[in-house]
PDB file of N, CA and C in Angstrom:
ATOM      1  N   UNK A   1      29.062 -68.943 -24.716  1.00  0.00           N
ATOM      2  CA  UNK A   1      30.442 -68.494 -24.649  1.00  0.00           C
ATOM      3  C   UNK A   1      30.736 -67.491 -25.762  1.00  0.00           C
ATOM      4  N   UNK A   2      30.278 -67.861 -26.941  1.00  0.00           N
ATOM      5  CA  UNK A   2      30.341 -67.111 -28.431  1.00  0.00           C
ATOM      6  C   UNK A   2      29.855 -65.640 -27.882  1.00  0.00           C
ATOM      7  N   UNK A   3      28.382 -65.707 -26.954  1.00  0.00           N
ATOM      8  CA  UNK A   3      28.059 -64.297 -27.080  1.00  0.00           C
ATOM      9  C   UNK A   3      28.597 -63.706 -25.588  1.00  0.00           C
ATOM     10  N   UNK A   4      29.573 -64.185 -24.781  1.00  0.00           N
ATOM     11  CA  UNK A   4      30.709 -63.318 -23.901  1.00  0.00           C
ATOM     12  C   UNK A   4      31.057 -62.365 -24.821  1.00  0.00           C
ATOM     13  N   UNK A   5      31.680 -63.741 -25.461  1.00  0.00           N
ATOM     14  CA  UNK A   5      33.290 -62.699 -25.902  1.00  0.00           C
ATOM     15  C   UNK A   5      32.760 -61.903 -26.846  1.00  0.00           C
ATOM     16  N   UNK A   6      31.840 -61.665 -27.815  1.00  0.00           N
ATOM     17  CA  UNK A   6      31.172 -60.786 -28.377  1.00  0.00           C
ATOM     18  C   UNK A   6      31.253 -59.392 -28.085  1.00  0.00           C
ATOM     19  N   UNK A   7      30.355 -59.637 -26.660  1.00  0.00           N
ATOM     20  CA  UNK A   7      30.459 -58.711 -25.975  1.00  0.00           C
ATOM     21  C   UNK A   7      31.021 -57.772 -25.333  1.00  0.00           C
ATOM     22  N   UNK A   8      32.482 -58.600 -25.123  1.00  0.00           N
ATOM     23  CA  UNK A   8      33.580 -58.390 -24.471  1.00  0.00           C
ATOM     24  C   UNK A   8      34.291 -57.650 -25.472  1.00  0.00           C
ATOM     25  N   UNK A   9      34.561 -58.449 -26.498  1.00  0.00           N
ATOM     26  CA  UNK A   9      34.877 -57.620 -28.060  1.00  0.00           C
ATOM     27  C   UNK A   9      34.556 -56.582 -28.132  1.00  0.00           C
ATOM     28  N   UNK A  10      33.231 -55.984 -28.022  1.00  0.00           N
ATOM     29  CA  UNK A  10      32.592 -55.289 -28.103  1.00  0.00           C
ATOM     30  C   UNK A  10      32.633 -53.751 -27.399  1.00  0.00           C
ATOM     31  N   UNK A  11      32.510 -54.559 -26.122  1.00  0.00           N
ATOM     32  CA  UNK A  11      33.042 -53.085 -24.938  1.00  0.00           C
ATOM     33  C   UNK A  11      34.416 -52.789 -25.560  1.00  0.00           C
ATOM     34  N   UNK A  12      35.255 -53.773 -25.389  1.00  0.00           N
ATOM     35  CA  UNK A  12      36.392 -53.326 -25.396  1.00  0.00           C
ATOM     36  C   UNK A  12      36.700 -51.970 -26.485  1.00  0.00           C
ATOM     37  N   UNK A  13      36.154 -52.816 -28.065  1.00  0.00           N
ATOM     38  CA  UNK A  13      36.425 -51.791 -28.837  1.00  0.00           C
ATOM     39  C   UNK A  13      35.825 -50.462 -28.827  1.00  0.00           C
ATOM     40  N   UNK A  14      34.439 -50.505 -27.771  1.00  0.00           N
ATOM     41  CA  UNK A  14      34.171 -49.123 -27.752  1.00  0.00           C
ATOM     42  C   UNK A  14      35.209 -48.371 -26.856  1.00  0.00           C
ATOM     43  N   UNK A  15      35.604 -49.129 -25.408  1.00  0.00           N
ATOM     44  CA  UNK A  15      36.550 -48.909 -25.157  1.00  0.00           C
ATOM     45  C   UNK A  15      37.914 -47.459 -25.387  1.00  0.00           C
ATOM     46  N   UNK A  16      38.666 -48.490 -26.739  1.00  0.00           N
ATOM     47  CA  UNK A  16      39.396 -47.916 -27.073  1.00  0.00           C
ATOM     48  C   UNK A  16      39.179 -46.913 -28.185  1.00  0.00           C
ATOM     49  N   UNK A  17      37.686 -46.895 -28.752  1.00  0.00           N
ATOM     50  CA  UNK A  17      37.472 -45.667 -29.653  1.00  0.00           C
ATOM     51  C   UNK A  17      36.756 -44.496 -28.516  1.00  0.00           C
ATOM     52  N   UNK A  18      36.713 -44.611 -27.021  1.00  0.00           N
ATOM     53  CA  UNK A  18      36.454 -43.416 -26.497  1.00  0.00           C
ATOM     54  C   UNK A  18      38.072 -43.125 -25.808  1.00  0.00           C
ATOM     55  N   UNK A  19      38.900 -44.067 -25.407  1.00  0.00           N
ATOM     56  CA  UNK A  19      40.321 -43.183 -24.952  1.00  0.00           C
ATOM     57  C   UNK A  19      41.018 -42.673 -26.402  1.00  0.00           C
ATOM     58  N   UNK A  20      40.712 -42.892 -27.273  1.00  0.00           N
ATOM     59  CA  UNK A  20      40.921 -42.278 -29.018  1.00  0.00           C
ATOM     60  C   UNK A  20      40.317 -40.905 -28.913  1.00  0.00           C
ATOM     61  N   UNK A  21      39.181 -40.963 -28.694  1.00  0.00           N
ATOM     62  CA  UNK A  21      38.676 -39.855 -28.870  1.00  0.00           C
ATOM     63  C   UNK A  21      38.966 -38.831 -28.110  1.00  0.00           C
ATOM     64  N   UNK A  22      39.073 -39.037 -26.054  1.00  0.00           N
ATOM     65  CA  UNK A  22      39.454 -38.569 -25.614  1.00  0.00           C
ATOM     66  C   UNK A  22      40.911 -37.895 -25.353  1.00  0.00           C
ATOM     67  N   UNK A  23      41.544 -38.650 -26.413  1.00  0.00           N
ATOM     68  CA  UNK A  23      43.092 -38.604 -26.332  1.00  0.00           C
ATOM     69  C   UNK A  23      43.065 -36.844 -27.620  1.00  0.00           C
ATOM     70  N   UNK A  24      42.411 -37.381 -28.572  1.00  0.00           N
ATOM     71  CA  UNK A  24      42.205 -36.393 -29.827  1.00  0.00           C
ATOM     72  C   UNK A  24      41.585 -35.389 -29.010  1.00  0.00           C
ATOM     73  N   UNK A  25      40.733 -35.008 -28.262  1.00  0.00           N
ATOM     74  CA  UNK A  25      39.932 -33.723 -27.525  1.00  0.00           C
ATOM     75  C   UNK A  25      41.612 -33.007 -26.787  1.00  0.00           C
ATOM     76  N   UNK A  26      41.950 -33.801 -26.391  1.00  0.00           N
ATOM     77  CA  UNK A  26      43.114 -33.155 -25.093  1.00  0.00           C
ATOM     78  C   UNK A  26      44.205 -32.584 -26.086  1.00  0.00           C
ATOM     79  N   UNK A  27      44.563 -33.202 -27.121  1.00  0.00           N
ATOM     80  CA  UNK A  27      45.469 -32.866 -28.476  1.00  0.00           C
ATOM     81  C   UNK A  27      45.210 -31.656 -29.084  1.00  0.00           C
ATOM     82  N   UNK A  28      44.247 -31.292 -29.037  1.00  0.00           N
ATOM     83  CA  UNK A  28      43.495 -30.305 -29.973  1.00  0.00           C
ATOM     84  C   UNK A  28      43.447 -29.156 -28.641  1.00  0.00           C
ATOM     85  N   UNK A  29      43.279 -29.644 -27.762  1.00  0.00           N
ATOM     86  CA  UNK A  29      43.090 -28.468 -26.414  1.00  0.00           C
ATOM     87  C   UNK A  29      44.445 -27.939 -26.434  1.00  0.00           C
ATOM     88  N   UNK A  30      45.324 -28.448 -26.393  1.00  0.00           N
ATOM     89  CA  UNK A  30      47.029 -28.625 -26.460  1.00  0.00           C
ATOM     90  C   UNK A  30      47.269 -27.605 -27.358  1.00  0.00           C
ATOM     91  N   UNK A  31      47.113 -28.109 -28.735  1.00  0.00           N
ATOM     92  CA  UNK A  31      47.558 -27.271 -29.568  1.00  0.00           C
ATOM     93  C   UNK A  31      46.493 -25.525 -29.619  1.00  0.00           C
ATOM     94  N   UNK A  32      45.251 -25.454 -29.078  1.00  0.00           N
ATOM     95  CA  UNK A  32      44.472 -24.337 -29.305  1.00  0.00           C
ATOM     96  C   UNK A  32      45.144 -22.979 -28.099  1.00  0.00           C
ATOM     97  N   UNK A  33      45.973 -24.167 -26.809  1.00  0.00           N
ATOM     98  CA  UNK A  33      45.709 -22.647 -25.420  1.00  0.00           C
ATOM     99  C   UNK A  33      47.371 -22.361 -25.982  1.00  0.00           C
ATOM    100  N   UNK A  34      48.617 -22.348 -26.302  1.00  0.00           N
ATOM    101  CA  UNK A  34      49.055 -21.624 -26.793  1.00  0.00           C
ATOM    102  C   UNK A  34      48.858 -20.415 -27.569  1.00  0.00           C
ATOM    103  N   UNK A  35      47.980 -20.630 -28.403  1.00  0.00           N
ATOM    104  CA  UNK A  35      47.871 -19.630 -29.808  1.00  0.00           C
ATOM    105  C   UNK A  35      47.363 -18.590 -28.784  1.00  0.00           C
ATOM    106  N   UNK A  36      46.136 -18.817 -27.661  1.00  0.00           N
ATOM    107  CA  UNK A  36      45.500 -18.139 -27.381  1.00  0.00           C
ATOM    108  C   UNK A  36      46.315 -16.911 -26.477  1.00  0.00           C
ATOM    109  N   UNK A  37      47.468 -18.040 -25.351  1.00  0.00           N
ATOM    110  CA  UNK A  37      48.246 -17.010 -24.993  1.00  0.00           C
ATOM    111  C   UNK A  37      49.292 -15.880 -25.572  1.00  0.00           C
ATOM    112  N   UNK A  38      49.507 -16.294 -27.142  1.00  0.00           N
ATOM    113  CA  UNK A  38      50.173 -15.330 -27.832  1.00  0.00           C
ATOM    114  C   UNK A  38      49.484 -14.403 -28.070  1.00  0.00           C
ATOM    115  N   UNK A  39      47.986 -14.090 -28.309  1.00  0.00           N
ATOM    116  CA  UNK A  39      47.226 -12.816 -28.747  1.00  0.00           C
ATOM    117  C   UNK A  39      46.876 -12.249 -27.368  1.00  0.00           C
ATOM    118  N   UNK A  40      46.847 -12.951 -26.013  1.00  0.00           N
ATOM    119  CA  UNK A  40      47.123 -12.122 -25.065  1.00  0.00           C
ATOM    120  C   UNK A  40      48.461 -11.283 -24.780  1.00  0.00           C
ATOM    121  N   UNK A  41      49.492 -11.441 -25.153  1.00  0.00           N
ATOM    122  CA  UNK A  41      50.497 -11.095 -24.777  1.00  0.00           C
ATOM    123  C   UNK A  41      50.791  -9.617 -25.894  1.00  0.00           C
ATOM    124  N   UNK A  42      50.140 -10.176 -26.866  1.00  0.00           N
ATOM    125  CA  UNK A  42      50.198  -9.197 -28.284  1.00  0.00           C
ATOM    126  C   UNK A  42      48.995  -7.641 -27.734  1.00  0.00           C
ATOM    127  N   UNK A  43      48.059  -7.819 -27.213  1.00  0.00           N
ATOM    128  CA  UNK A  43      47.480  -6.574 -26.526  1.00  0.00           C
ATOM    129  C   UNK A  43      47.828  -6.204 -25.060  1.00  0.00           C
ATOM    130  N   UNK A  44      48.730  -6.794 -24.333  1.00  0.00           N
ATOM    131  CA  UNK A  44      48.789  -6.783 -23.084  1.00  0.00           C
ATOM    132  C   UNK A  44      50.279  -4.961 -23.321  1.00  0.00           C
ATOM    133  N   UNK A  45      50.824  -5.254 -24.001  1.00  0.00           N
ATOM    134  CA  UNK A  45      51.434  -4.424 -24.625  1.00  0.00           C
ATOM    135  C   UNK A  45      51.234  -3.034 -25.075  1.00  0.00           C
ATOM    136  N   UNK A  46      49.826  -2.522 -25.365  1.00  0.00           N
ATOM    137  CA  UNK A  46      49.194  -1.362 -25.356  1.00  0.00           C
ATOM    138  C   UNK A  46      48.633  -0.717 -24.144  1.00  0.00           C
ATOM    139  N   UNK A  47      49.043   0.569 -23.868  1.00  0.00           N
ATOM    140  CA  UNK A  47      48.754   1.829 -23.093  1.00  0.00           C
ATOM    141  C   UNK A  47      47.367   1.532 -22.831  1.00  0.00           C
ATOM    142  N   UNK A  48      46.649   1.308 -21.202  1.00  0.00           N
ATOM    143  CA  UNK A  48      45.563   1.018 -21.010  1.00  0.00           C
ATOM    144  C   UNK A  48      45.320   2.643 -20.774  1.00  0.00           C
ATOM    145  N   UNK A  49      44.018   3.048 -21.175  1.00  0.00           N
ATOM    146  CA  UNK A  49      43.488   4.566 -21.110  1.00  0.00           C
ATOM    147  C   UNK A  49      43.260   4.553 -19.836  1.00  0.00           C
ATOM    148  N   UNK A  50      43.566   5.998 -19.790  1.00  0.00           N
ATOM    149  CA  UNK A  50      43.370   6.212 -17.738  1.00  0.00           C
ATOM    150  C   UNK A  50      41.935   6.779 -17.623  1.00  0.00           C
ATOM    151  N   UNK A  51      41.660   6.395 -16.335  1.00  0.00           N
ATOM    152  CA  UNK A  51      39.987   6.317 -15.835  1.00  0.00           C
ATOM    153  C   UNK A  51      40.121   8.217 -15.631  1.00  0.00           C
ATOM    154  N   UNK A  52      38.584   8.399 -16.257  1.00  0.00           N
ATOM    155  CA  UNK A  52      38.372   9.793 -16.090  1.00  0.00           C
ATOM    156  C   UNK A  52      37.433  10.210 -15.399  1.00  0.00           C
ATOM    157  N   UNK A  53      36.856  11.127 -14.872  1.00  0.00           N
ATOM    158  CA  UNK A  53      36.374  11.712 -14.229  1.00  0.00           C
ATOM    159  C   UNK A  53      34.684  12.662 -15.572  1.00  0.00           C
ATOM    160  N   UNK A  54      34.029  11.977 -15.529  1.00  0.00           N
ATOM    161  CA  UNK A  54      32.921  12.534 -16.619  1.00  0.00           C
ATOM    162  C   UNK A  54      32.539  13.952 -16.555  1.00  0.00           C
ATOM    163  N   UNK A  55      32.470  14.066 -15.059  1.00  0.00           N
ATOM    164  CA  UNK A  55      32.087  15.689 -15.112  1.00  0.00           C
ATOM    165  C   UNK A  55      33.621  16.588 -14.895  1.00  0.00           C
ATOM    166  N   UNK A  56      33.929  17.411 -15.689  1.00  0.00           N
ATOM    167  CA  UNK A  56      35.152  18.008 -15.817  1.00  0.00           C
ATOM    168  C   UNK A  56      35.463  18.985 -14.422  1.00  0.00           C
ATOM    169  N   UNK A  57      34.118  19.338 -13.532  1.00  0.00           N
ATOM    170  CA  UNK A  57      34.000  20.136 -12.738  1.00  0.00           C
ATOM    171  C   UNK A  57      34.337  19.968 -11.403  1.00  0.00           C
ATOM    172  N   UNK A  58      34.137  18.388 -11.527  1.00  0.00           N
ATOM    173  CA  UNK A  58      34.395  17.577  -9.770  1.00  0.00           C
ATOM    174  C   UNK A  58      35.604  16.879  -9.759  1.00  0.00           C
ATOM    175  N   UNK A  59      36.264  17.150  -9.173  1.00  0.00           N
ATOM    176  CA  UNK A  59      37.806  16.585  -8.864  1.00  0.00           C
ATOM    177  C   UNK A  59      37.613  15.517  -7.904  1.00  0.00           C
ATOM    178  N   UNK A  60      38.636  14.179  -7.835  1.00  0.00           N
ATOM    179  CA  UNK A  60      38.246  13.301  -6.455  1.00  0.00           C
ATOM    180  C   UNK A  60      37.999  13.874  -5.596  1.00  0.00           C
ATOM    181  N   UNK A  61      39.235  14.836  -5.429  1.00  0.00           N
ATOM    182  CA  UNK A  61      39.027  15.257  -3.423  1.00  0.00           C
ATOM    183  C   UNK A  61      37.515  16.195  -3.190  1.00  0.00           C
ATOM    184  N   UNK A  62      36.821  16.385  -4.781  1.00  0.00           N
ATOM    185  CA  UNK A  62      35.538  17.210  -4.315  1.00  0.00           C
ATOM    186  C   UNK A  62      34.567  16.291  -4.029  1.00  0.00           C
ATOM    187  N   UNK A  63      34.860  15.043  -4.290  1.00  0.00           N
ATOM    188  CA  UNK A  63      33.550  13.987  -4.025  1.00  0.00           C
ATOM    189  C   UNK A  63      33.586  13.621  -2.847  1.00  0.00           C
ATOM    190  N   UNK A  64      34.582  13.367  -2.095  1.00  0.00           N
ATOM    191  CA  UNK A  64      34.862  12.849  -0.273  1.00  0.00           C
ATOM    192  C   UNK A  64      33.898  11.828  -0.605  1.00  0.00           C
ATOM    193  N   UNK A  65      34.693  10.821  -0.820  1.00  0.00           N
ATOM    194  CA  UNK A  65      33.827   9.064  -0.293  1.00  0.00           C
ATOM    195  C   UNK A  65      33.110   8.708   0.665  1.00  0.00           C
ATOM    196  N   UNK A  66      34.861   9.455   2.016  1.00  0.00           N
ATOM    197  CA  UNK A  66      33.953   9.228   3.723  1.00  0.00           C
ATOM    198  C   UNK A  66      32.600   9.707   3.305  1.00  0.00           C
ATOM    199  N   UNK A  67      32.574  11.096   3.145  1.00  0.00           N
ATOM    200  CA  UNK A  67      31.360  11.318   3.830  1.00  0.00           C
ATOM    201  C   UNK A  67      29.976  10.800   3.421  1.00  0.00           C
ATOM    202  N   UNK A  68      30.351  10.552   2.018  1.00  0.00           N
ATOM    203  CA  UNK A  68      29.277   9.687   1.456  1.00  0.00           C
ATOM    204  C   UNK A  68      28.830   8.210   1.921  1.00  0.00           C
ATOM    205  N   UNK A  69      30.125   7.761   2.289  1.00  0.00           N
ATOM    206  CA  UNK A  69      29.699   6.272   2.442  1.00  0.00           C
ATOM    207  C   UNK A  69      28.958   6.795   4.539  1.00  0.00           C
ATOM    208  N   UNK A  70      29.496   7.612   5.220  1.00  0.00           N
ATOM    209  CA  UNK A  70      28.680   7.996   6.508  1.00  0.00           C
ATOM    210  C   UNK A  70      27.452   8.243   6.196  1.00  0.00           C
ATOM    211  N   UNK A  71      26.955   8.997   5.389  1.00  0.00           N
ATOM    212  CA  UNK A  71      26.049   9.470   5.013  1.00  0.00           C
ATOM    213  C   UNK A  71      24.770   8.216   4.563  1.00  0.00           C
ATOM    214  N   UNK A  72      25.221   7.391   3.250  1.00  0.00           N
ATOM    215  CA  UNK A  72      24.486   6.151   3.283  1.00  0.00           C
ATOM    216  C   UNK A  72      24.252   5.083   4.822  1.00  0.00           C
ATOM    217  N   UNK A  73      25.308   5.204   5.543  1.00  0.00           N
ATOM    218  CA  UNK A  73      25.106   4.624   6.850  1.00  0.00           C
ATOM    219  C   UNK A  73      24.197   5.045   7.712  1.00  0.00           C
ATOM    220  N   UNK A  74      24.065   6.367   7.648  1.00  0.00           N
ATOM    221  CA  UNK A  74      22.858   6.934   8.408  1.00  0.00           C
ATOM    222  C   UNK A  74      21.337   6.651   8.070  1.00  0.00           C
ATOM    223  N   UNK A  75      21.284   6.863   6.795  1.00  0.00           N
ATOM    224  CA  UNK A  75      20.445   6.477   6.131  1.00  0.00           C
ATOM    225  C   UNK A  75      19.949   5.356   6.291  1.00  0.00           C
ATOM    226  N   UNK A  76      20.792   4.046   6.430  1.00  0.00           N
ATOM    227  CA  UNK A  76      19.898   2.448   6.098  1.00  0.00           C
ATOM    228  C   UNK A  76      20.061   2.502   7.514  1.00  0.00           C
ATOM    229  N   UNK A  77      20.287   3.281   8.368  1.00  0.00           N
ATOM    230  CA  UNK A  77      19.762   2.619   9.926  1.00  0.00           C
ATOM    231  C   UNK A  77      18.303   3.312  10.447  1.00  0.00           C
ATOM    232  N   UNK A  78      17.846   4.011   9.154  1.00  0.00           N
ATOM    233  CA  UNK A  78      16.879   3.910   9.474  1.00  0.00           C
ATOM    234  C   UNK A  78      15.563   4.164   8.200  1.00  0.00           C
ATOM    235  N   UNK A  79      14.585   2.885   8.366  1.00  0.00           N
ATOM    236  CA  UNK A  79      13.641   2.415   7.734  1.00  0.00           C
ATOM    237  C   UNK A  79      12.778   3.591   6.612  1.00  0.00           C
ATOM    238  N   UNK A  80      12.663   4.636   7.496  1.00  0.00           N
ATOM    239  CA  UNK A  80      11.112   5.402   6.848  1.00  0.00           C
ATOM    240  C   UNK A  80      12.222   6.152   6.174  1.00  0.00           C
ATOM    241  N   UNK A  81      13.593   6.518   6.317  1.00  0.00           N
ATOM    242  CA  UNK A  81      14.488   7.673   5.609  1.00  0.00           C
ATOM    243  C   UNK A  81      15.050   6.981   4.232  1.00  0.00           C
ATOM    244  N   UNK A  82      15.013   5.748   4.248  1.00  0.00           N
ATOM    245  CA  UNK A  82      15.228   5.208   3.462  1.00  0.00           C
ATOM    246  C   UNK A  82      14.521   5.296   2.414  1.00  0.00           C
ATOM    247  N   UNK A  83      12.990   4.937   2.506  1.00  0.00           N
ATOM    248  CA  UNK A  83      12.161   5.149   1.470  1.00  0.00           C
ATOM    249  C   UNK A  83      12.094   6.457   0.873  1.00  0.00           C
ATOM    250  N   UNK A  84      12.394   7.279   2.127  1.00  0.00           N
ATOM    251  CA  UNK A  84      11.919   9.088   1.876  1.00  0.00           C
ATOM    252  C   UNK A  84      13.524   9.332   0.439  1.00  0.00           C
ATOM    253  N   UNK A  85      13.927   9.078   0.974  1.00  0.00           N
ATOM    254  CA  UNK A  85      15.687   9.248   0.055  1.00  0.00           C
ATOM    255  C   UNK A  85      15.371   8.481  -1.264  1.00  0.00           C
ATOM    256  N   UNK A  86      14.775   7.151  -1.361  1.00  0.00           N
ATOM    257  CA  UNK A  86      14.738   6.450  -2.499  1.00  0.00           C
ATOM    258  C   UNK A  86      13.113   7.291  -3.316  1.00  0.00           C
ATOM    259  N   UNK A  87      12.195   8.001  -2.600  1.00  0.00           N
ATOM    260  CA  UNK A  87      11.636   8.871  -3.550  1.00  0.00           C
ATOM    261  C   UNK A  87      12.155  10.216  -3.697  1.00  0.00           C
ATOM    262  N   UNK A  88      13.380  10.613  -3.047  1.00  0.00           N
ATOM    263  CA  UNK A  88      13.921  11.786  -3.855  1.00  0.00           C
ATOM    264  C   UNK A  88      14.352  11.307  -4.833  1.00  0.00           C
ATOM    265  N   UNK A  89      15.246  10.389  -4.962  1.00  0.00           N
ATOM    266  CA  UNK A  89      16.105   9.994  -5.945  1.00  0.00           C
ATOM    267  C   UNK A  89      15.506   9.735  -7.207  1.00  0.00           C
ATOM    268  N   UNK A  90      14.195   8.741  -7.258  1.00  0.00           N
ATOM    269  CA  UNK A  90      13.217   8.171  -7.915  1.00  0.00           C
ATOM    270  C   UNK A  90      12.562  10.061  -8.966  1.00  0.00           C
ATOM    271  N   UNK A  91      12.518  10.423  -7.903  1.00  0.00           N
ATOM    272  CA  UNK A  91      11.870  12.055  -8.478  1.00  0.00           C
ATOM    273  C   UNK A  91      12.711  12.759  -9.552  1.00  0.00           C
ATOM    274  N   UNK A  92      14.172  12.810  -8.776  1.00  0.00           N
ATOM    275  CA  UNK A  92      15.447  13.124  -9.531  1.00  0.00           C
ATOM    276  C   UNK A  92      15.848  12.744 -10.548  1.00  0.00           C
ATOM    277  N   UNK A  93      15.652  11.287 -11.035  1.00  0.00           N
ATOM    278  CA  UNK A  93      15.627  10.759 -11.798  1.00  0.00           C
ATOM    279  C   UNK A  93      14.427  10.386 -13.442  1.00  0.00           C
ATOM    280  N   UNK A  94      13.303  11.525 -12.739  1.00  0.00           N
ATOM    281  CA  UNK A  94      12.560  11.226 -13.235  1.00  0.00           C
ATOM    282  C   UNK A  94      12.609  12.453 -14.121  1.00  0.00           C
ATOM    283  N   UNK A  95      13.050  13.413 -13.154  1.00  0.00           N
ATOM    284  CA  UNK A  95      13.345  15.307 -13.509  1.00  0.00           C
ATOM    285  C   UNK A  95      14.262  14.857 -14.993  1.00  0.00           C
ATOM    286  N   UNK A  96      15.067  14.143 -15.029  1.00  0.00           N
ATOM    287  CA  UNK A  96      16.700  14.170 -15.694  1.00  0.00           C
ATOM    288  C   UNK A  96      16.437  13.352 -17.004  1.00  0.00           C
ATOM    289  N   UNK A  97      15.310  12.265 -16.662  1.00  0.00           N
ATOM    290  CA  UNK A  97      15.063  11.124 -18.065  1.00  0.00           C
ATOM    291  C   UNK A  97      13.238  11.081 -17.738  1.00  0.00           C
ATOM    292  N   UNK A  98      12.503  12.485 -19.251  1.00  0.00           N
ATOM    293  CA  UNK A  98      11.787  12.873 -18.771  1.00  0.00           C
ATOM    294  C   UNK A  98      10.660  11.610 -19.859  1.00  0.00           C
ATOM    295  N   UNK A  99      11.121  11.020 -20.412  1.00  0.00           N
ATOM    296  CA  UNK A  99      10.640  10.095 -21.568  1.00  0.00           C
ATOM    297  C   UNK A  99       9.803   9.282 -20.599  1.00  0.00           C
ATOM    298  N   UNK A 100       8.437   9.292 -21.372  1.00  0.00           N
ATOM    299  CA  UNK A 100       7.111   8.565 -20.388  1.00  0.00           C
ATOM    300  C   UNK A 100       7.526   7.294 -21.276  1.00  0.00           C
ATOM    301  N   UNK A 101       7.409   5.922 -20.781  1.00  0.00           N
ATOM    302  CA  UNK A 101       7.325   4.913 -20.988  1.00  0.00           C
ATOM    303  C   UNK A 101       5.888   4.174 -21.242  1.00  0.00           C
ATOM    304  N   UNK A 102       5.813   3.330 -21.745  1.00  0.00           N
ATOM    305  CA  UNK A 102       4.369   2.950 -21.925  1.00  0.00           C
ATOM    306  C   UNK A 102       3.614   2.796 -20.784  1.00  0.00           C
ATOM    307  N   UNK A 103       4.231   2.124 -19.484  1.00  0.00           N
ATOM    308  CA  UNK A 103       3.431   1.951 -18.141  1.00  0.00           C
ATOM    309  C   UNK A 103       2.799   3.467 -17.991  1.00  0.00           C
ATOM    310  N   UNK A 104       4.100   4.211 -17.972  1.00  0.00           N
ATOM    311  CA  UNK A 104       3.722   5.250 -17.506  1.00  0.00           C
ATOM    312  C   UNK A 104       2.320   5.811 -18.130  1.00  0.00           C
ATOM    313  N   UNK A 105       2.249   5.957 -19.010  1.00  0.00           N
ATOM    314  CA  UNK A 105       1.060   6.207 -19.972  1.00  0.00           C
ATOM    315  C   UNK A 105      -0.115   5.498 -19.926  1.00  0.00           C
ATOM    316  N   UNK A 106       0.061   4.338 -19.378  1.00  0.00           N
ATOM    317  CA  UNK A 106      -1.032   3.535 -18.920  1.00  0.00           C
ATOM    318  C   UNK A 106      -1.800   3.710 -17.937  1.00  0.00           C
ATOM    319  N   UNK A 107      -0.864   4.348 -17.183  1.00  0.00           N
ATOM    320  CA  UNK A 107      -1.447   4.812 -15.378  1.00  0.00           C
ATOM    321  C   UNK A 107      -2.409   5.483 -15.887  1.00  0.00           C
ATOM    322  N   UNK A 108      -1.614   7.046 -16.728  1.00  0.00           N
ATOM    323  CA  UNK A 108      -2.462   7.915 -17.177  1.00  0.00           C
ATOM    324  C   UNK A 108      -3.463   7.482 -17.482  1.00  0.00           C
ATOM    325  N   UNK A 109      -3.545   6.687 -18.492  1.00  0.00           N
ATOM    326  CA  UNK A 109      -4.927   6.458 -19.189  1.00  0.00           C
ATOM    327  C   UNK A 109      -6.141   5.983 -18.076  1.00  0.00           C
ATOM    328  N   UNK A 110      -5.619   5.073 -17.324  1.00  0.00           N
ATOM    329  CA  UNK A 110      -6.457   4.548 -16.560  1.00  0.00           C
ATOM    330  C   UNK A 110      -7.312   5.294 -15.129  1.00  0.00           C
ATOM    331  N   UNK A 111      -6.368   6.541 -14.796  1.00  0.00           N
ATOM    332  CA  UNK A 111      -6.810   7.582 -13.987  1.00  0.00           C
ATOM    333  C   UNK A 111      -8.176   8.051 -14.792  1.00  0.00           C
ATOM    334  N   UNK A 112      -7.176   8.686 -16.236  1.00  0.00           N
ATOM    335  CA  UNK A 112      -8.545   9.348 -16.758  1.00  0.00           C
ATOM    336  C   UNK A 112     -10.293   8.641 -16.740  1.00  0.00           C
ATOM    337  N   UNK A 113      -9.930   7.319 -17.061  1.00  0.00           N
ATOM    338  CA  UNK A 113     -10.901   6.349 -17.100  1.00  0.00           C
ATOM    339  C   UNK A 113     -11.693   6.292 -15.885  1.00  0.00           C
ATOM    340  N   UNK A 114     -11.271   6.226 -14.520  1.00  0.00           N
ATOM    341  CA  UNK A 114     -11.393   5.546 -13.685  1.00  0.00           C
ATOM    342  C   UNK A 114     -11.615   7.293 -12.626  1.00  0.00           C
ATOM    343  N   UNK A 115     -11.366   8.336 -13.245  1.00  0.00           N
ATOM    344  CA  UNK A 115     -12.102   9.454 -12.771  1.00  0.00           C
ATOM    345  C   UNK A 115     -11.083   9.807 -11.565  1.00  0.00           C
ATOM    346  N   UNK A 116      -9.997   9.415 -11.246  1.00  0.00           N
ATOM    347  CA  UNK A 116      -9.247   9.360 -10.529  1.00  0.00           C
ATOM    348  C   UNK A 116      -8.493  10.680 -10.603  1.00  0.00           C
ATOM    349  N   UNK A 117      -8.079  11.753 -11.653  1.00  0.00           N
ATOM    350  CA  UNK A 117      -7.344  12.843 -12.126  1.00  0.00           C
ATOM    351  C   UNK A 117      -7.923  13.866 -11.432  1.00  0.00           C
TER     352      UNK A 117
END
């Protein structure tokens, strides 16, 4: 009987030192999301910068979306144009950021090796 109620003692008081604890977590949550909504409200207040246009030369109406987004549509309906378009691009990209990377340099090396050049 001694070691019930022990036990019982026991839970209990863990019990009430976890709705303690849990009570102190929710207290502290309480007092932290105020503060937080005052420093939102404190920048919400400043002039958001307006979206620009990077190249000074192309205006929206010179980009036409339609025709771009028609244009990609044509494209993924079909398989081999797809790839052909993703090695222009790949090329284009290669023209523009001409920095060899280590792979890249590796190929090299290994052509030379391998008599492949």
């Amino acid at each position: 009987m001694k070691r019930v109620l022990k036990a019982l003692g026991q839970t209990l008081s863990q019990s009430i030192l976890l709705v303690c604890t849990l009570a102190l977590l929710v207290l502290a949550g309480l007092a932290v999301v105020p503060s937080q909504a005052a420093h939102a409200g404190q920048y919400s207040s400043q002039a958001q910068p307006e979206a620009k246009i990077t190249d000074p030369a192309e205006s929206f109406e010179d980009l036409n979306p339609q025709a771009a987004y028609e244009d990609i549509v044509n494209t993924a309906q079909n398989p081999a144009k797809v790839e052909k378009v993703y090695d222009e691009s790949l090329k284009e990209y290669k023209q523009e950021h001409p920095q060899e990377n280590i792979v890249q340099k590796a190929e090299d090396l290994i052509e030379k090796v391998t008599g492949k050049e």
